[in-house]
Protein backbone atom coordinates (compact mmCIF):
# COMPACT_ATOMS: atom_id res chain seq x y z
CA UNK A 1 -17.09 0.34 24.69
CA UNK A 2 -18.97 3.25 23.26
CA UNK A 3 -18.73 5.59 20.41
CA UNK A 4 -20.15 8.41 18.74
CA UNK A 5 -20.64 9.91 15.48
CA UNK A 6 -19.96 13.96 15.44
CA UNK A 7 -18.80 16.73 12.85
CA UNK A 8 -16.18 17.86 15.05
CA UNK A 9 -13.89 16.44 17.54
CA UNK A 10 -14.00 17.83 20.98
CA UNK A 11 -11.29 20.82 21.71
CA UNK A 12 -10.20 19.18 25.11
CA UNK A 13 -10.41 15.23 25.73
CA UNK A 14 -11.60 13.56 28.98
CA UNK A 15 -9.29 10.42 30.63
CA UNK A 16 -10.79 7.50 28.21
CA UNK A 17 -11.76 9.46 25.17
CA UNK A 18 -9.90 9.51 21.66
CA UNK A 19 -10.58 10.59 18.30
CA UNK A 20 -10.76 8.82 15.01
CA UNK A 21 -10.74 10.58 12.11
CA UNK A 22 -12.43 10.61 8.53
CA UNK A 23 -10.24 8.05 6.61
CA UNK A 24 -7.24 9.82 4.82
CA UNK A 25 -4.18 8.43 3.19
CA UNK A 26 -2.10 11.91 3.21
CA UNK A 27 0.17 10.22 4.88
CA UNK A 28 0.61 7.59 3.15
CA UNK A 29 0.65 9.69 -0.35
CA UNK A 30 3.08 11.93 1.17
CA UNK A 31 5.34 8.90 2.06
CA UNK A 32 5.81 8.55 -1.84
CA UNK A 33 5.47 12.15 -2.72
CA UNK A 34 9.61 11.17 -3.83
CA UNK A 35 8.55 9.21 -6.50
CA UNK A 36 5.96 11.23 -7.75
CA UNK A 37 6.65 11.95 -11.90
CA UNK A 38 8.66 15.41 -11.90
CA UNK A 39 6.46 16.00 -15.02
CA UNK A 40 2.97 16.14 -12.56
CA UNK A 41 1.34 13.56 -14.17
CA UNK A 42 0.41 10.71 -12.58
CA UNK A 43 1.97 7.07 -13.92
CA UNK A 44 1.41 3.59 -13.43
CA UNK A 45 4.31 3.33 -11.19
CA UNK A 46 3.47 5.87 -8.57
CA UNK A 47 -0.05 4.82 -8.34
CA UNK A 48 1.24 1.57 -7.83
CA UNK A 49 3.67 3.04 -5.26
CA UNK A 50 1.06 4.39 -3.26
CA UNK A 51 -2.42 2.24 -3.97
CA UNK A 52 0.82 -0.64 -2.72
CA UNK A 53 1.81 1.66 0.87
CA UNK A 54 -1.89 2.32 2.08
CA UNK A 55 -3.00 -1.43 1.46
CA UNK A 56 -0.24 -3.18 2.78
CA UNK A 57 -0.74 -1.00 5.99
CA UNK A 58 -4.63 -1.16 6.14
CA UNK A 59 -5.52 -4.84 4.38
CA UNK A 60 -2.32 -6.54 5.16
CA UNK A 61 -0.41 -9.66 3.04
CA UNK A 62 -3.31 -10.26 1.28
CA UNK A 63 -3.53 -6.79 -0.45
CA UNK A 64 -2.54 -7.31 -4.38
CA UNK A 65 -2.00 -3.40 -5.48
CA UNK A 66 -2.35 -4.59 -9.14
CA UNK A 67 -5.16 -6.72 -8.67
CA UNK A 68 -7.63 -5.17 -6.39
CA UNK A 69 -7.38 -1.54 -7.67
CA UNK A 70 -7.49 -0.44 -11.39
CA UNK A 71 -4.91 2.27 -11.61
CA UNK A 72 -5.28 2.76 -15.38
CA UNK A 73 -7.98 5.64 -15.40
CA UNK A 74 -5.87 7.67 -13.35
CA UNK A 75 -3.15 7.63 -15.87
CA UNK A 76 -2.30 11.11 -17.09
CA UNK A 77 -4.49 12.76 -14.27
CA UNK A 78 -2.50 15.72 -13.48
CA UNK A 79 -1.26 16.34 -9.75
CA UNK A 80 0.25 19.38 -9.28
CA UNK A 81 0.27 18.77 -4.73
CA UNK A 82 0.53 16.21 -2.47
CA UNK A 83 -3.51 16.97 -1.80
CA UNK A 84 -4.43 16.46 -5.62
CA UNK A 85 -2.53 13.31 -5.52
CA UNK A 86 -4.91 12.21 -2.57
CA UNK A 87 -7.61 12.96 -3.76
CA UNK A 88 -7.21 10.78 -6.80
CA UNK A 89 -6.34 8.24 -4.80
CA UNK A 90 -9.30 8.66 -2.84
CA UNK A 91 -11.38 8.05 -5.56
CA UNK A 92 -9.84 5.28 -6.99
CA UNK A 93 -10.46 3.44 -3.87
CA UNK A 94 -13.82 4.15 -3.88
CA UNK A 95 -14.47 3.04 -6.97
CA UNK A 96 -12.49 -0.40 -7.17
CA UNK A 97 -11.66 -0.94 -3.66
CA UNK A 98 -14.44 0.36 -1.21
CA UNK A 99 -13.35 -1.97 1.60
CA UNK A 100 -10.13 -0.27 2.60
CA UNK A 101 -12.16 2.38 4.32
CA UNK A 102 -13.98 -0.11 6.90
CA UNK A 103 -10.05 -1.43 6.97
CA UNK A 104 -8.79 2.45 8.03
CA UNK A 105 -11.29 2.30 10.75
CA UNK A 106 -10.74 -1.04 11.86
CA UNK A 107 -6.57 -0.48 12.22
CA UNK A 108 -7.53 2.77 14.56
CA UNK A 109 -9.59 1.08 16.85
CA UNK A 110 -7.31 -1.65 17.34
CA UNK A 111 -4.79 0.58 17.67
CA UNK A 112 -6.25 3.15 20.31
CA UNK A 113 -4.61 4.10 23.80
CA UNK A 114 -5.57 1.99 26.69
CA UNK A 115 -8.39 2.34 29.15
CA UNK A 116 -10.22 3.89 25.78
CA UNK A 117 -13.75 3.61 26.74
CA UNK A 118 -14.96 6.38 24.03
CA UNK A 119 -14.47 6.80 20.93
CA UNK A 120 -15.49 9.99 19.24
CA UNK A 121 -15.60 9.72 14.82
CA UNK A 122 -15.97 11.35 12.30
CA UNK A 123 -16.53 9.19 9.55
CA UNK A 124 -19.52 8.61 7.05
CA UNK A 125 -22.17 6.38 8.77
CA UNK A 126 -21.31 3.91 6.37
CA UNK A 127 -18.05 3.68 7.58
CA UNK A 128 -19.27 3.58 11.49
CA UNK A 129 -21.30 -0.09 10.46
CA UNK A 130 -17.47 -1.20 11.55
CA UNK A 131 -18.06 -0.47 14.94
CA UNK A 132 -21.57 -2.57 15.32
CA UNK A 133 -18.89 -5.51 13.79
CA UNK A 134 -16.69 -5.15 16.65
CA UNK A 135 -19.15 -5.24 19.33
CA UNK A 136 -19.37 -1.01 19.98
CA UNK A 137 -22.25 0.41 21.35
CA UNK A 138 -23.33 3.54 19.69
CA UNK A 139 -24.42 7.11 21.51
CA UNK A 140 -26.07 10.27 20.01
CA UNK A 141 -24.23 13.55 20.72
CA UNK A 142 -27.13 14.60 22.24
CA UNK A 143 -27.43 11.85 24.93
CA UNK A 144 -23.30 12.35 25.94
CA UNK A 145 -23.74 16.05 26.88
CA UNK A 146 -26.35 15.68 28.94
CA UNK A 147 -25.43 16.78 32.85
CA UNK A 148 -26.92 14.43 35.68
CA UNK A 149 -29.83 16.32 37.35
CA UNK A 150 -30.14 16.97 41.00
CA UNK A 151 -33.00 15.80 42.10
CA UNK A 152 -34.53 17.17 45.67
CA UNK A 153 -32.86 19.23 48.19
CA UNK A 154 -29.17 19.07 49.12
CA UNK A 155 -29.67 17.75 53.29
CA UNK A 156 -27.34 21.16 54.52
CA UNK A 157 -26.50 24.12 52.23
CA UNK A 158 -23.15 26.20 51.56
CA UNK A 159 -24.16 28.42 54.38
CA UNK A 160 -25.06 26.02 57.03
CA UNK A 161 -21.79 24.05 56.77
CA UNK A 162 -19.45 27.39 56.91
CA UNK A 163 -20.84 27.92 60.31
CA UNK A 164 -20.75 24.91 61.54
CA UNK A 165 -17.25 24.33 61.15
CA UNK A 166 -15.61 23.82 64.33
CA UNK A 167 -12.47 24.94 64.59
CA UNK A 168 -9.56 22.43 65.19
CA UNK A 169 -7.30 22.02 68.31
């Protein structure tokens, strides 16, 4: 298994390739964009809410949403969109719970199609240490683009096989 860091995921995928992405929760924070305070102020409860949905998915049972992240200094943050919101969250889990991220990228690789056999992301490099863990190899953009060279001359050319042809009975 392969896979490569790059800024941009390739328009059109080959059989075997697939695409992580940087980590986001948007999902996740748009899962519990109901109980997000009216008042756009973020509370206890709907950081709880949401700190609670992307753990449980990422970390599994052993995820404690009021242990393992602080939700108090984002208290009174104002979130006016769903993006805001994720952003805060973002940043919360950087700061008290940095391990989710290698989690995010874990759960996609375990999770990708069969026959995957690379694995293009776009993550931080800190985030692609993950892949070294589970036994990836790693390849430079510049090394997957490169076209095999032909080396000597082809033994008959275009022309030579058009004429001889023979014509079937």
């Amino acid at each position: 298994m392969r896979f490569v860091r790059v800024k941009l995921a390739p328009k059109m995928l080959q059989k075997g390739e697939y695409v992580i992405n940087e980590p986001s929760f948007l999902d996740e924070v748009q899962l519990c964009e109901r109980k997000r305070p009216r008042n756009h102020v973020m509370s206890i409860n709907y950081l709880r809410e949401v700190v609670a949905a992307i753990g449980f998915k990422y970390i599994g049972d052993t995820f404690n949403p009021i242990t393992d992240v602080n939700v108090i200094s984002a208290k009174g943050v104002p979130c006016e969109t769903v993006e805001q919101s994720h952003e805060i969250i973002v940043k919360l889990f950087k700061q008290h719970f940095p391990r989710i991220f290698d989690a995010y990228v874990e759960y996609h690789v375990k999770r990708r199609p069969n026959g995957t056999n690379l694995i293009y992301f776009l993550g931080s490099p800190a985030q692609a240490v993950e892949f070294i863990k589970m036994g990836f190899d790693e390849v430079l953009e510049k090394d997957l683009n490169k076209s095999k060279k032909v080396v000597g001359k082809p033994a008959i050319t275009d022309e030579e096989a058009a004429n001889n042809q023979e014509p079937v009975v």
